[in-house]
PDB file of N, CA and C in Angstrom:
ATOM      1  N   UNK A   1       0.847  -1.188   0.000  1.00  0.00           N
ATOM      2  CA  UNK A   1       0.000   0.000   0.000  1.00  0.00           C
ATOM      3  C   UNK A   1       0.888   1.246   0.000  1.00  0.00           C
ATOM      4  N   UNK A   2       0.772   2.437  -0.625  1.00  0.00           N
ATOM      5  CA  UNK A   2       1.505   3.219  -0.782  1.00  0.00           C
ATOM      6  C   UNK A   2       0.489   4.567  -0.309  1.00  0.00           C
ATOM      7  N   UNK A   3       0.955   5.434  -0.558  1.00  0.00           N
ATOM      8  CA  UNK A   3       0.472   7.173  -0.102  1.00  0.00           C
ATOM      9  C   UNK A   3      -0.866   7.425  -1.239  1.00  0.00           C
ATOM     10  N   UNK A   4      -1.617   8.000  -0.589  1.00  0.00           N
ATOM     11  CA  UNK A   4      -2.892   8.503  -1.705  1.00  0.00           C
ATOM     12  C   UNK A   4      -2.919   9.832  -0.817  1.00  0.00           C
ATOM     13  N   UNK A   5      -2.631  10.428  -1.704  1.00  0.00           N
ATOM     14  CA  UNK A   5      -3.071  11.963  -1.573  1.00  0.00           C
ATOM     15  C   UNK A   5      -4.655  12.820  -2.576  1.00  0.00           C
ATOM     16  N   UNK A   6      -5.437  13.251  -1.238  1.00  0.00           N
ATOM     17  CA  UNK A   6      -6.660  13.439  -2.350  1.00  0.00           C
ATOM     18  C   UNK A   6      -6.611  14.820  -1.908  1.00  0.00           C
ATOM     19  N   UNK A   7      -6.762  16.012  -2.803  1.00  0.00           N
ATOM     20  CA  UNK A   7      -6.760  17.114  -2.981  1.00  0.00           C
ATOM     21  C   UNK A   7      -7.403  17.674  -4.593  1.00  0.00           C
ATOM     22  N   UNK A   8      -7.187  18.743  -4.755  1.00  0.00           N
ATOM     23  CA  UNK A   8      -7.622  19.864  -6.170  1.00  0.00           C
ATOM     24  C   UNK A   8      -6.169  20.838  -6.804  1.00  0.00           C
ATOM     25  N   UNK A   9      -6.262  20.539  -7.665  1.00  0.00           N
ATOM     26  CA  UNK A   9      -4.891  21.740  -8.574  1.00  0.00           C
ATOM     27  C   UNK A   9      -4.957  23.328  -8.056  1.00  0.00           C
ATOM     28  N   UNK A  10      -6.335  23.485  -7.756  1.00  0.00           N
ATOM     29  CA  UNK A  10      -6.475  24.863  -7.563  1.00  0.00           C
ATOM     30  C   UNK A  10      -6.371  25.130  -5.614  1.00  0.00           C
ATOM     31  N   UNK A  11      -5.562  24.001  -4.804  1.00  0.00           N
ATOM     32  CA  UNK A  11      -5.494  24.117  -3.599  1.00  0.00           C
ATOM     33  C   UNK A  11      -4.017  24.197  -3.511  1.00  0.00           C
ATOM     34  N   UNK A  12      -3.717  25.516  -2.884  1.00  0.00           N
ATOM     35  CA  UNK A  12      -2.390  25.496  -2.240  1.00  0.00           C
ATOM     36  C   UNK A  12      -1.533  24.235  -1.461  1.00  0.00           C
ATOM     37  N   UNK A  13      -2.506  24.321  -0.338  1.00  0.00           N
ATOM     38  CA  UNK A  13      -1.970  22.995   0.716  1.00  0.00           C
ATOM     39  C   UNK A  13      -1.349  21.872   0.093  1.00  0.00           C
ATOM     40  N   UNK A  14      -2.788  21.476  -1.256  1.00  0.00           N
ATOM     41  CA  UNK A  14      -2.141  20.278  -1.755  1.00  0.00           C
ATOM     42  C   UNK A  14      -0.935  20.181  -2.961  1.00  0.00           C
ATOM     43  N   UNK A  15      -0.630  21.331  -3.205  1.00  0.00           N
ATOM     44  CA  UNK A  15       0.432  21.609  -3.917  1.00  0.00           C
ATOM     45  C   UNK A  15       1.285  21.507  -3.030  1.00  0.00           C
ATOM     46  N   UNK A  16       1.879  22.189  -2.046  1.00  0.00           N
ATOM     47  CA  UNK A  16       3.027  22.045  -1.077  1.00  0.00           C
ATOM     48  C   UNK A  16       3.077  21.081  -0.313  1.00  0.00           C
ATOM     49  N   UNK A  17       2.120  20.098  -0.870  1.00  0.00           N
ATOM     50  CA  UNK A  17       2.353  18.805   0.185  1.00  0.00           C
ATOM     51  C   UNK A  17       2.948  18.196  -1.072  1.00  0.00           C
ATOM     52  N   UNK A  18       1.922  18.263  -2.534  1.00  0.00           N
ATOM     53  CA  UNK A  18       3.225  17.251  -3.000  1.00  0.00           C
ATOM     54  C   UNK A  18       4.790  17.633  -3.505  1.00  0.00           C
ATOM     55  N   UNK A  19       5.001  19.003  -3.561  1.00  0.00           N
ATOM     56  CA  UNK A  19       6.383  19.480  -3.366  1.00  0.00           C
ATOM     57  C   UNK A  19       6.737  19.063  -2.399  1.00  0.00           C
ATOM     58  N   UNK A  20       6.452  18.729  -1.347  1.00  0.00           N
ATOM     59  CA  UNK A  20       6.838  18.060  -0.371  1.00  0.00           C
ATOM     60  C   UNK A  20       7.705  16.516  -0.659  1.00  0.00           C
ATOM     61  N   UNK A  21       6.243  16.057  -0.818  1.00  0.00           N
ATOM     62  CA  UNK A  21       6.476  14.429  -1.306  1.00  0.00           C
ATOM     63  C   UNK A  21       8.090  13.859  -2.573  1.00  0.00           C
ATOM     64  N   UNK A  22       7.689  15.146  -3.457  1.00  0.00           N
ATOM     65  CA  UNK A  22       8.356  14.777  -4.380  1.00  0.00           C
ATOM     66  C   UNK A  22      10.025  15.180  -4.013  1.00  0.00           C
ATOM     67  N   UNK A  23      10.196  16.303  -3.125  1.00  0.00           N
ATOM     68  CA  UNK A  23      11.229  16.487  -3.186  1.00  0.00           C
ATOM     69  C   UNK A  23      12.156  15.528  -1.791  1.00  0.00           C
ATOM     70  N   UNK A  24      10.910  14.964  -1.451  1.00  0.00           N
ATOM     71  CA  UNK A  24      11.662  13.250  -0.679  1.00  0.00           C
ATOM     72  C   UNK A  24      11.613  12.229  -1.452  1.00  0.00           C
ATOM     73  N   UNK A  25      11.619  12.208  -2.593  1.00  0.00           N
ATOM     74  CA  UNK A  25      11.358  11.495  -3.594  1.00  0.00           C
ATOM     75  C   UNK A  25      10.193   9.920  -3.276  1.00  0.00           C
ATOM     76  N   UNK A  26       9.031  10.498  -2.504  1.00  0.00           N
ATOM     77  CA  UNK A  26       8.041   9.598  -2.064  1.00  0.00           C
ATOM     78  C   UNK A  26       7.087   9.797  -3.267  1.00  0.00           C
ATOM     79  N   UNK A  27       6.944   8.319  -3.575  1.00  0.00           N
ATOM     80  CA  UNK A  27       6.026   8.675  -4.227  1.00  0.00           C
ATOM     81  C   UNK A  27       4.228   8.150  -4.106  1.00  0.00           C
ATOM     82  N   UNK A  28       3.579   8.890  -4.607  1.00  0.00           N
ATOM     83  CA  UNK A  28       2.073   8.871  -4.023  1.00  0.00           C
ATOM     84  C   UNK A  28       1.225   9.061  -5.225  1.00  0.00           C
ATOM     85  N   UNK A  29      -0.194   8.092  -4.983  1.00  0.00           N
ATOM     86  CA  UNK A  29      -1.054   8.274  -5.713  1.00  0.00           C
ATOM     87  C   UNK A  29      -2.010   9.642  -5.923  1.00  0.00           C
ATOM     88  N   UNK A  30      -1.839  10.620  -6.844  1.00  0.00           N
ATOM     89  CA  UNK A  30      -2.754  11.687  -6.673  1.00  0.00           C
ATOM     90  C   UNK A  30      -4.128  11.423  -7.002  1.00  0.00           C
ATOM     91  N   UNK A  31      -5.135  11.794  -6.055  1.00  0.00           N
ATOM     92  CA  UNK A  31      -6.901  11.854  -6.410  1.00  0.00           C
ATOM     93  C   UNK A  31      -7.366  12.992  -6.264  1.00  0.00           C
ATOM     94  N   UNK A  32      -7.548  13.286  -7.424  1.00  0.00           N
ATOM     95  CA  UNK A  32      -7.867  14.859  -8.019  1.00  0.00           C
ATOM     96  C   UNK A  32      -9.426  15.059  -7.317  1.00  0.00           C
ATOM     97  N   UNK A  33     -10.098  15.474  -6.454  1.00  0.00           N
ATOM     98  CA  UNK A  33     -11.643  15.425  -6.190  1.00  0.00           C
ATOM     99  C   UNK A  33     -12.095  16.564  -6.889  1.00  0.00           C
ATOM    100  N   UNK A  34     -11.676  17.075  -7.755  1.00  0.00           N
ATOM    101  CA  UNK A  34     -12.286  17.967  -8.792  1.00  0.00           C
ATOM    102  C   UNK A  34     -12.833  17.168  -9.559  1.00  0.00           C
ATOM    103  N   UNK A  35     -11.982  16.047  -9.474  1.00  0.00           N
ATOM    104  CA  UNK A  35     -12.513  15.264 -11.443  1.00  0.00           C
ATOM    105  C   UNK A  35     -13.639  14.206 -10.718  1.00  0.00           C
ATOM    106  N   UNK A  36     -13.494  13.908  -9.771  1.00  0.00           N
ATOM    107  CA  UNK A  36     -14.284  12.492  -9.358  1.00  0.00           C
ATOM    108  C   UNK A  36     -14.940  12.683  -7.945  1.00  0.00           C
ATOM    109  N   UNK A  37     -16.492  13.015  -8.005  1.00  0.00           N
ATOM    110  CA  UNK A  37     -17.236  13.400  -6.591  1.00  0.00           C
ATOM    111  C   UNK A  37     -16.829  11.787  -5.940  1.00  0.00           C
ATOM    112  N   UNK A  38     -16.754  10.788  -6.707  1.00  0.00           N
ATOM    113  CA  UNK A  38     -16.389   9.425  -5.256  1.00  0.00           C
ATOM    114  C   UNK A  38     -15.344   9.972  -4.620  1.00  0.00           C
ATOM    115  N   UNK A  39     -14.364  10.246  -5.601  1.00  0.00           N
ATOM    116  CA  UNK A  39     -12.906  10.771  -4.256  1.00  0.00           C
ATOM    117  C   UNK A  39     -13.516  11.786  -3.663  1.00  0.00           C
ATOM    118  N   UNK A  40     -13.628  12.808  -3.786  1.00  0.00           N
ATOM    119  CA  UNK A  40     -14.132  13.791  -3.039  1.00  0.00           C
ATOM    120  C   UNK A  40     -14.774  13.219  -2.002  1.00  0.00           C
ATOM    121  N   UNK A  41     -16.131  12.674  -1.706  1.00  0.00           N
ATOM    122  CA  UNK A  41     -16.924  11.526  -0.973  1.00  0.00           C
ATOM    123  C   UNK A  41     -15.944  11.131   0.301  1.00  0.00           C
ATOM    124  N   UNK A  42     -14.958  10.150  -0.630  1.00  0.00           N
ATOM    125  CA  UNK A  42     -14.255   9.297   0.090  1.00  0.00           C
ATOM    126  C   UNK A  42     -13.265   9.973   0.773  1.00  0.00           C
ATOM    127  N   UNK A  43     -12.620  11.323   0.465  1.00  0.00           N
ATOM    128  CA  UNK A  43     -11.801  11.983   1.158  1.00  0.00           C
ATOM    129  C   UNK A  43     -12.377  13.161   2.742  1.00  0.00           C
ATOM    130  N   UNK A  44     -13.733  13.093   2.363  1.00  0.00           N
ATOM    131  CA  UNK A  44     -14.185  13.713   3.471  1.00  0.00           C
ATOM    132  C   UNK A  44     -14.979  12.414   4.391  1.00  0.00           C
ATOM    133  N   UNK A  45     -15.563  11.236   3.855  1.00  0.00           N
ATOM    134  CA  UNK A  45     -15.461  10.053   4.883  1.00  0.00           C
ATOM    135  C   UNK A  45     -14.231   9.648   5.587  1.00  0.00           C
ATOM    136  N   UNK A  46     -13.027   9.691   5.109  1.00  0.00           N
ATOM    137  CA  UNK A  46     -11.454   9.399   5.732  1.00  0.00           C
ATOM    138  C   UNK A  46     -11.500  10.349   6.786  1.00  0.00           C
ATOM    139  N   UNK A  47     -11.511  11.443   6.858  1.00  0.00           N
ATOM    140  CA  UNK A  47     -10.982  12.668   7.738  1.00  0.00           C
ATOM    141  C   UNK A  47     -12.115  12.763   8.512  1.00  0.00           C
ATOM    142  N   UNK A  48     -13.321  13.024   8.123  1.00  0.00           N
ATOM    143  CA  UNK A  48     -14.787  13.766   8.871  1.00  0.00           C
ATOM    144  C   UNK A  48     -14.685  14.708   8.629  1.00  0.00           C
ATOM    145  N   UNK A  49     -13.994  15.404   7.480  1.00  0.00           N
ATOM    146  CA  UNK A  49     -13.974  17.237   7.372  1.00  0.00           C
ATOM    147  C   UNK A  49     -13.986  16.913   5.718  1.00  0.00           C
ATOM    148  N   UNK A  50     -14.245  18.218   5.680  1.00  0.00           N
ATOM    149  CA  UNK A  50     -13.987  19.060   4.399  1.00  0.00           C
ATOM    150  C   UNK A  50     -12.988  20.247   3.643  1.00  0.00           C
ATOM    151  N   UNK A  51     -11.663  19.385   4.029  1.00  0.00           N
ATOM    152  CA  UNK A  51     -10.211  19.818   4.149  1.00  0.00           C
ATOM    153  C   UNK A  51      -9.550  19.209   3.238  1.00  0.00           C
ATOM    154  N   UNK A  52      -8.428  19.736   2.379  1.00  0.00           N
ATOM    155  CA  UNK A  52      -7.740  19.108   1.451  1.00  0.00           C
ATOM    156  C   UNK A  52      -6.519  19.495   1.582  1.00  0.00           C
ATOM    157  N   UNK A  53      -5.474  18.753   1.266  1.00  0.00           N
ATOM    158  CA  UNK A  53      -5.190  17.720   1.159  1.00  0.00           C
ATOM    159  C   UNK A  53      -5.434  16.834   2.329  1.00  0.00           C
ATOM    160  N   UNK A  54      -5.959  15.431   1.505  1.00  0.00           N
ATOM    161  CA  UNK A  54      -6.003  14.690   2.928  1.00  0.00           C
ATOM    162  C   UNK A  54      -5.255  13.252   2.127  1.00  0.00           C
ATOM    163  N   UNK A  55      -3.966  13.335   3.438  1.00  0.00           N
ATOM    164  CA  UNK A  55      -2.878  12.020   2.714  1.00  0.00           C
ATOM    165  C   UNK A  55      -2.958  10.771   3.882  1.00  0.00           C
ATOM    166  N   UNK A  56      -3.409   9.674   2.805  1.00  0.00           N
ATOM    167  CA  UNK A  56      -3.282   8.766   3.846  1.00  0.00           C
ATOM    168  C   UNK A  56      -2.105   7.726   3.364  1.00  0.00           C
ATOM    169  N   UNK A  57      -1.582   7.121   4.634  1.00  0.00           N
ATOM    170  CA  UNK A  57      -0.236   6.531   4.657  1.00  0.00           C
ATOM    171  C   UNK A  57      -0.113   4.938   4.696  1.00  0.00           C
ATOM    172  N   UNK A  58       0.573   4.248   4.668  1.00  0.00           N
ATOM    173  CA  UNK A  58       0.990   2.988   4.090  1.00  0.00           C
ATOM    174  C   UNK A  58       0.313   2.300   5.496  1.00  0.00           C
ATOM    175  N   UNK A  59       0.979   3.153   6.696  1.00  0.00           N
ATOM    176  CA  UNK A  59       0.096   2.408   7.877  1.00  0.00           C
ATOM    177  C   UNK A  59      -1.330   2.539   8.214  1.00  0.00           C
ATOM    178  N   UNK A  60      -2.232   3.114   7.233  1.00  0.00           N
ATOM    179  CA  UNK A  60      -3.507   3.651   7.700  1.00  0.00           C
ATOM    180  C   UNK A  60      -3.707   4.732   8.190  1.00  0.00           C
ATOM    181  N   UNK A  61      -2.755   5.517   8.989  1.00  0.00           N
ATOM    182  CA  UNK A  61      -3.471   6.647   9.666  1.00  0.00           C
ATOM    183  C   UNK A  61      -2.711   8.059   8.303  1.00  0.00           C
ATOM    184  N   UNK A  62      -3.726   8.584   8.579  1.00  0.00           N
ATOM    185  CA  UNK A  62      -4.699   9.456   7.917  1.00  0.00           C
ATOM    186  C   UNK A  62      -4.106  11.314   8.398  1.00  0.00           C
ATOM    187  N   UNK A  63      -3.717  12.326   7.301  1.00  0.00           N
ATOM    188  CA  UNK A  63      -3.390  13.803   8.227  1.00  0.00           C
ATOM    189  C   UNK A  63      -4.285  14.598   7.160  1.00  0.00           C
ATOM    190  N   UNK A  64      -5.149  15.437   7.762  1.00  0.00           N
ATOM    191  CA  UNK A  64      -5.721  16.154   6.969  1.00  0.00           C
ATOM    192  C   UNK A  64      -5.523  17.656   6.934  1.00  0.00           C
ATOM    193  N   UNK A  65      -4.713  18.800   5.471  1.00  0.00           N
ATOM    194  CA  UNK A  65      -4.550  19.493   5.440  1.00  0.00           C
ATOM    195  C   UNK A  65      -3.597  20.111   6.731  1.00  0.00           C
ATOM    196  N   UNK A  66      -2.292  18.962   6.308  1.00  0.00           N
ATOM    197  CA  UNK A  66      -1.353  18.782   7.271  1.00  0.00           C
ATOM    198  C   UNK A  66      -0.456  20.300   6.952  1.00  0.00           C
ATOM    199  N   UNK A  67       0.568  20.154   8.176  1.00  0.00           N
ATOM    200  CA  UNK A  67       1.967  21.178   7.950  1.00  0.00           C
ATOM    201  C   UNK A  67       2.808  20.351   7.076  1.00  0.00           C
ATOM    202  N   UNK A  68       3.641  21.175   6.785  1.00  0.00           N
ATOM    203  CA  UNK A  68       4.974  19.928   6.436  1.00  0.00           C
ATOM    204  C   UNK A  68       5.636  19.453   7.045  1.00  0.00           C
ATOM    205  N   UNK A  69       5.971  19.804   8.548  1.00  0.00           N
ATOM    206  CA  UNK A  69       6.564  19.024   9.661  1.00  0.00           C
ATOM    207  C   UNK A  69       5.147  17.297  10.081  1.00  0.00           C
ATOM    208  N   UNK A  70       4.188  18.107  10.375  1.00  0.00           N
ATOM    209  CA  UNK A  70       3.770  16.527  10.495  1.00  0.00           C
ATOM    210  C   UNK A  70       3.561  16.261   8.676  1.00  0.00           C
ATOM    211  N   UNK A  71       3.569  15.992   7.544  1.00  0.00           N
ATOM    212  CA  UNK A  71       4.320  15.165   6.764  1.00  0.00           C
ATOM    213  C   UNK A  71       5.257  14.277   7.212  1.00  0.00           C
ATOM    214  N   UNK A  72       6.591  15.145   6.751  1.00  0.00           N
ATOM    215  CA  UNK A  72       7.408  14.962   7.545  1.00  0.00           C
ATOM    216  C   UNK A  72       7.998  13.518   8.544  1.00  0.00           C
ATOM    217  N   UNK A  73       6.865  13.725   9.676  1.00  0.00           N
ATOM    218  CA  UNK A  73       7.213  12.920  10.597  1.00  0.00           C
ATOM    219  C   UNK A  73       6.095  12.004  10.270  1.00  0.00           C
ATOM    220  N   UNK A  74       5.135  11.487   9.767  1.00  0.00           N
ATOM    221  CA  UNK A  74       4.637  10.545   9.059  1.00  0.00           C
ATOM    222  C   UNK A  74       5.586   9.747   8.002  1.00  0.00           C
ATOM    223  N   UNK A  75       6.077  10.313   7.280  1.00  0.00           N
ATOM    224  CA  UNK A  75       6.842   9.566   6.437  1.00  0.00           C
ATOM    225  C   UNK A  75       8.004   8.874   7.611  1.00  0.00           C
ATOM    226  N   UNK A  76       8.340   9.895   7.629  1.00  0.00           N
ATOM    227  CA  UNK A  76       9.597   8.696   9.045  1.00  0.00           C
ATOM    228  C   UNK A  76       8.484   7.421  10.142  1.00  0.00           C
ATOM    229  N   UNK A  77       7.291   7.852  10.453  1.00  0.00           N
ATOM    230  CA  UNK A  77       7.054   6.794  11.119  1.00  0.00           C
ATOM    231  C   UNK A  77       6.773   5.578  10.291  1.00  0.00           C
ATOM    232  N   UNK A  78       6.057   6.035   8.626  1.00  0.00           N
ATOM    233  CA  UNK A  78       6.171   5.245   7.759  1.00  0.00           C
ATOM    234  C   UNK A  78       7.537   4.131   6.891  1.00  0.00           C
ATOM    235  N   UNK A  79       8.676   5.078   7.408  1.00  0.00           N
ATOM    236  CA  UNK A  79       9.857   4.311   7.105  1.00  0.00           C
ATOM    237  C   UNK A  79      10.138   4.846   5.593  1.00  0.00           C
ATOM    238  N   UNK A  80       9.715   6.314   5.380  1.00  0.00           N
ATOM    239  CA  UNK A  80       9.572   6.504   3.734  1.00  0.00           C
ATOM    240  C   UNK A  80      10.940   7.246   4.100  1.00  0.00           C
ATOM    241  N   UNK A  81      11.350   7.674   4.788  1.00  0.00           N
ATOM    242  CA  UNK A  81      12.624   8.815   4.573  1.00  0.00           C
ATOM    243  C   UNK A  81      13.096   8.804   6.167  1.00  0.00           C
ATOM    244  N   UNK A  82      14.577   9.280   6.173  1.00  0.00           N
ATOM    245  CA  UNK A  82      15.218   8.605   7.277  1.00  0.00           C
ATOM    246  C   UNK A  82      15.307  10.105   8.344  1.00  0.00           C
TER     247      UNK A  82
END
């Protein structure tokens, strides 16, 4: 299981999360909820909000319209970056 990140092009957050991602060279599934109301759906059933980006991680738990420090320290608890 790998990273799914569900966010919109036209959201900051989720832009600097995957500048984030990418420049740890993690890589993650993007779900655009512009293009597809199921993701959308399914990204506010994951969280209970209506917040984007919402990235969920290899272990299950779930950060919604995170900082980049908790990124960050998700990926290390994930074992994605040292």
């Amino acid at each position: 299981m790998g990273i799914d990140v569900y966010g919109a092009d036209w959201c900051g957050d989720c832009t600097r999360a995957k500048m984030l991602l990418d420049r740890h060279g993690v890589t993650y599934n993007w779900i655009d909820t512009d293009a597809d109301e199921d993701a959308r759906a399914k990204a506010i059933d994951i969280s209970g909000l209506q917040k984007i980006p919402v990235i969920v991680f290899p272990n299950g738990e779930f950060l919604s319209e995170p900082s980049n420090p908790q990124i960050e320290e998700q990926l290390k608890t994930n074992g994605l970056v040292q």
